[in-house]
Protein backbone atom coordinates (compact mmCIF):
# COMPACT_ATOMS: atom_id res chain seq x y z
CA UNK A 1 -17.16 28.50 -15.89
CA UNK A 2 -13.81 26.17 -14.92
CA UNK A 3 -12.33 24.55 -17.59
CA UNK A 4 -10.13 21.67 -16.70
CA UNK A 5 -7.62 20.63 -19.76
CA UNK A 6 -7.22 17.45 -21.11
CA UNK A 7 -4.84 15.33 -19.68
CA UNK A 8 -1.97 13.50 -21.65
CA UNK A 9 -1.95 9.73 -22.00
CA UNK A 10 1.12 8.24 -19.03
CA UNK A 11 2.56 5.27 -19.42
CA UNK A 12 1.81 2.42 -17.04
CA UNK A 13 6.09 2.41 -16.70
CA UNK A 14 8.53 5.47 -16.81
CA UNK A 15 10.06 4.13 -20.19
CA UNK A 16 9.96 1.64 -23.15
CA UNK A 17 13.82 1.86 -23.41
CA UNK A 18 14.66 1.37 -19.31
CA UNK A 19 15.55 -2.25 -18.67
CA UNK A 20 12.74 -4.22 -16.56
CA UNK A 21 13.64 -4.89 -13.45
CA UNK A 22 14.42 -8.36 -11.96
CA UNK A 23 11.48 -9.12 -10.24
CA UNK A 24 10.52 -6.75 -7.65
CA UNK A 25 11.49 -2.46 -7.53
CA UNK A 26 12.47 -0.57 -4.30
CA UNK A 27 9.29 -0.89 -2.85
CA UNK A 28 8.92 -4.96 -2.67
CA UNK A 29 6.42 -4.87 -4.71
CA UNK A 30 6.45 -6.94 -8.24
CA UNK A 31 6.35 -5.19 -11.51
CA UNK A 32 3.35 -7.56 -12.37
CA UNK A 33 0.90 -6.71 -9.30
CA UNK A 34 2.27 -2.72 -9.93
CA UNK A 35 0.63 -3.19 -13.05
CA UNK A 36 -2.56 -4.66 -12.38
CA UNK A 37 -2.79 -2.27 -8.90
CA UNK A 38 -2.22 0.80 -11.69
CA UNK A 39 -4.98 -0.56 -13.45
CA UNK A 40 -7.31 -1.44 -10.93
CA UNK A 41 -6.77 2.42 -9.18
CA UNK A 42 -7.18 3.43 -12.86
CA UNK A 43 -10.58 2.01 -13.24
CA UNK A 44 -11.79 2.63 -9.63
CA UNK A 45 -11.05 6.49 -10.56
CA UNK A 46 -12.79 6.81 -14.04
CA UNK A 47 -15.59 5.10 -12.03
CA UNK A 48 -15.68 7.66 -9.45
CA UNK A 49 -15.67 10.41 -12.00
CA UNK A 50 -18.40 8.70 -14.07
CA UNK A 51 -20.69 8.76 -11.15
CA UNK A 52 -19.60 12.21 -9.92
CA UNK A 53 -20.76 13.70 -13.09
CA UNK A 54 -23.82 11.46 -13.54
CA UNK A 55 -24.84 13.06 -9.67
CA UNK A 56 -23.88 16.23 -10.81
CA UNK A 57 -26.04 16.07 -14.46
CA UNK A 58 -29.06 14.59 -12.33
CA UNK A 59 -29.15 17.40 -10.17
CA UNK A 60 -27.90 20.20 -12.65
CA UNK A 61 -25.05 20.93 -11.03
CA UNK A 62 -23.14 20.47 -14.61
CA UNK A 63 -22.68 22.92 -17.71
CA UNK A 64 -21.73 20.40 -20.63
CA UNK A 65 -23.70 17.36 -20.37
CA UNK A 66 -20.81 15.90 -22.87
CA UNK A 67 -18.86 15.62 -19.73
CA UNK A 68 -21.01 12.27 -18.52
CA UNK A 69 -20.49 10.69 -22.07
CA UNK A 70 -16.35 11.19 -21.82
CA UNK A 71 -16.15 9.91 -18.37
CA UNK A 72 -18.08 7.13 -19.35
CA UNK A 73 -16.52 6.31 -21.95
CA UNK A 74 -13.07 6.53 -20.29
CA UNK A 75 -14.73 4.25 -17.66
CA UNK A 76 -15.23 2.08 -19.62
CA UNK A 77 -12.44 1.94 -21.47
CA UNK A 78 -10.30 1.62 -18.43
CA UNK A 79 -12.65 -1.38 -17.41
CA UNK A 80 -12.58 -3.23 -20.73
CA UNK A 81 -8.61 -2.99 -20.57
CA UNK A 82 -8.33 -4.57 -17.00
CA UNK A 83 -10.25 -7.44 -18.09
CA UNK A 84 -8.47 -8.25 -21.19
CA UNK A 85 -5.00 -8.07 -19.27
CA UNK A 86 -6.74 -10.36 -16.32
CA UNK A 87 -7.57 -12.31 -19.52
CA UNK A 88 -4.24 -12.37 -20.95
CA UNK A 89 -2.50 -13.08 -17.38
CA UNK A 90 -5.07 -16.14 -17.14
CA UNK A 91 -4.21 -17.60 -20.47
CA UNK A 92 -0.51 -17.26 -19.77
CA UNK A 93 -0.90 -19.05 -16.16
CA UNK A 94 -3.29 -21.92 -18.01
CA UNK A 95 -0.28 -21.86 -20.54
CA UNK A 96 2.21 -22.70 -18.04
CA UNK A 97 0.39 -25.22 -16.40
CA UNK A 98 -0.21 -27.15 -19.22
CA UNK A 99 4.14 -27.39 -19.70
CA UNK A 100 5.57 -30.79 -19.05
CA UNK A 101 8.70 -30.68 -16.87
């Protein structure tokens, strides 16, 4: 039997204490869509996983069946915090909108 350890929470950025960059990094790409393309990858992957293992449990492929309740948690985990920051980019946009120049 494989056991695969468990790994450590990374940071969406490399540090709290590094100063954000203007507004895009070396790549072109904007800190902001890094984020939410981080996120999105992040959820697409826990999603994979979660129906990976749900194949593998159906078919009995799998030796802890605690496996499919982690992954789907972590699935959904990952999904419920894309949505609250799509919600929290939405309310800032609305916010913005609604400024009088």
């Amino acid at each position: 039997m494989e056991f695969t350890p468990i790994r450590p929470i990374e940071p969406l950025w490399d540090s709290l204490s590094q100063p954000v960059q203007e507004t895009r990094p070396a790549d072109g790409v904007s800190l902001f869509a890094s984020v939410f393309q981080s996120a999105i990858d992040n959820v697409r992957e826990t999603n994979r996983i979660q129906v990976d293992l749900e194949y593998q449990l159906a078919t009995g492929q799998i030796d802890n069946p605690a496996d499919v309740n982690i992954a789907a948690s972590k699935a959904s985990t990952a999904a419920m915090l894309l949505m609250e920051m799509r919600n929290k980019a939405v309310e800032a946009y609305n916010e913005l909108m609604r400024i009088s120049v």
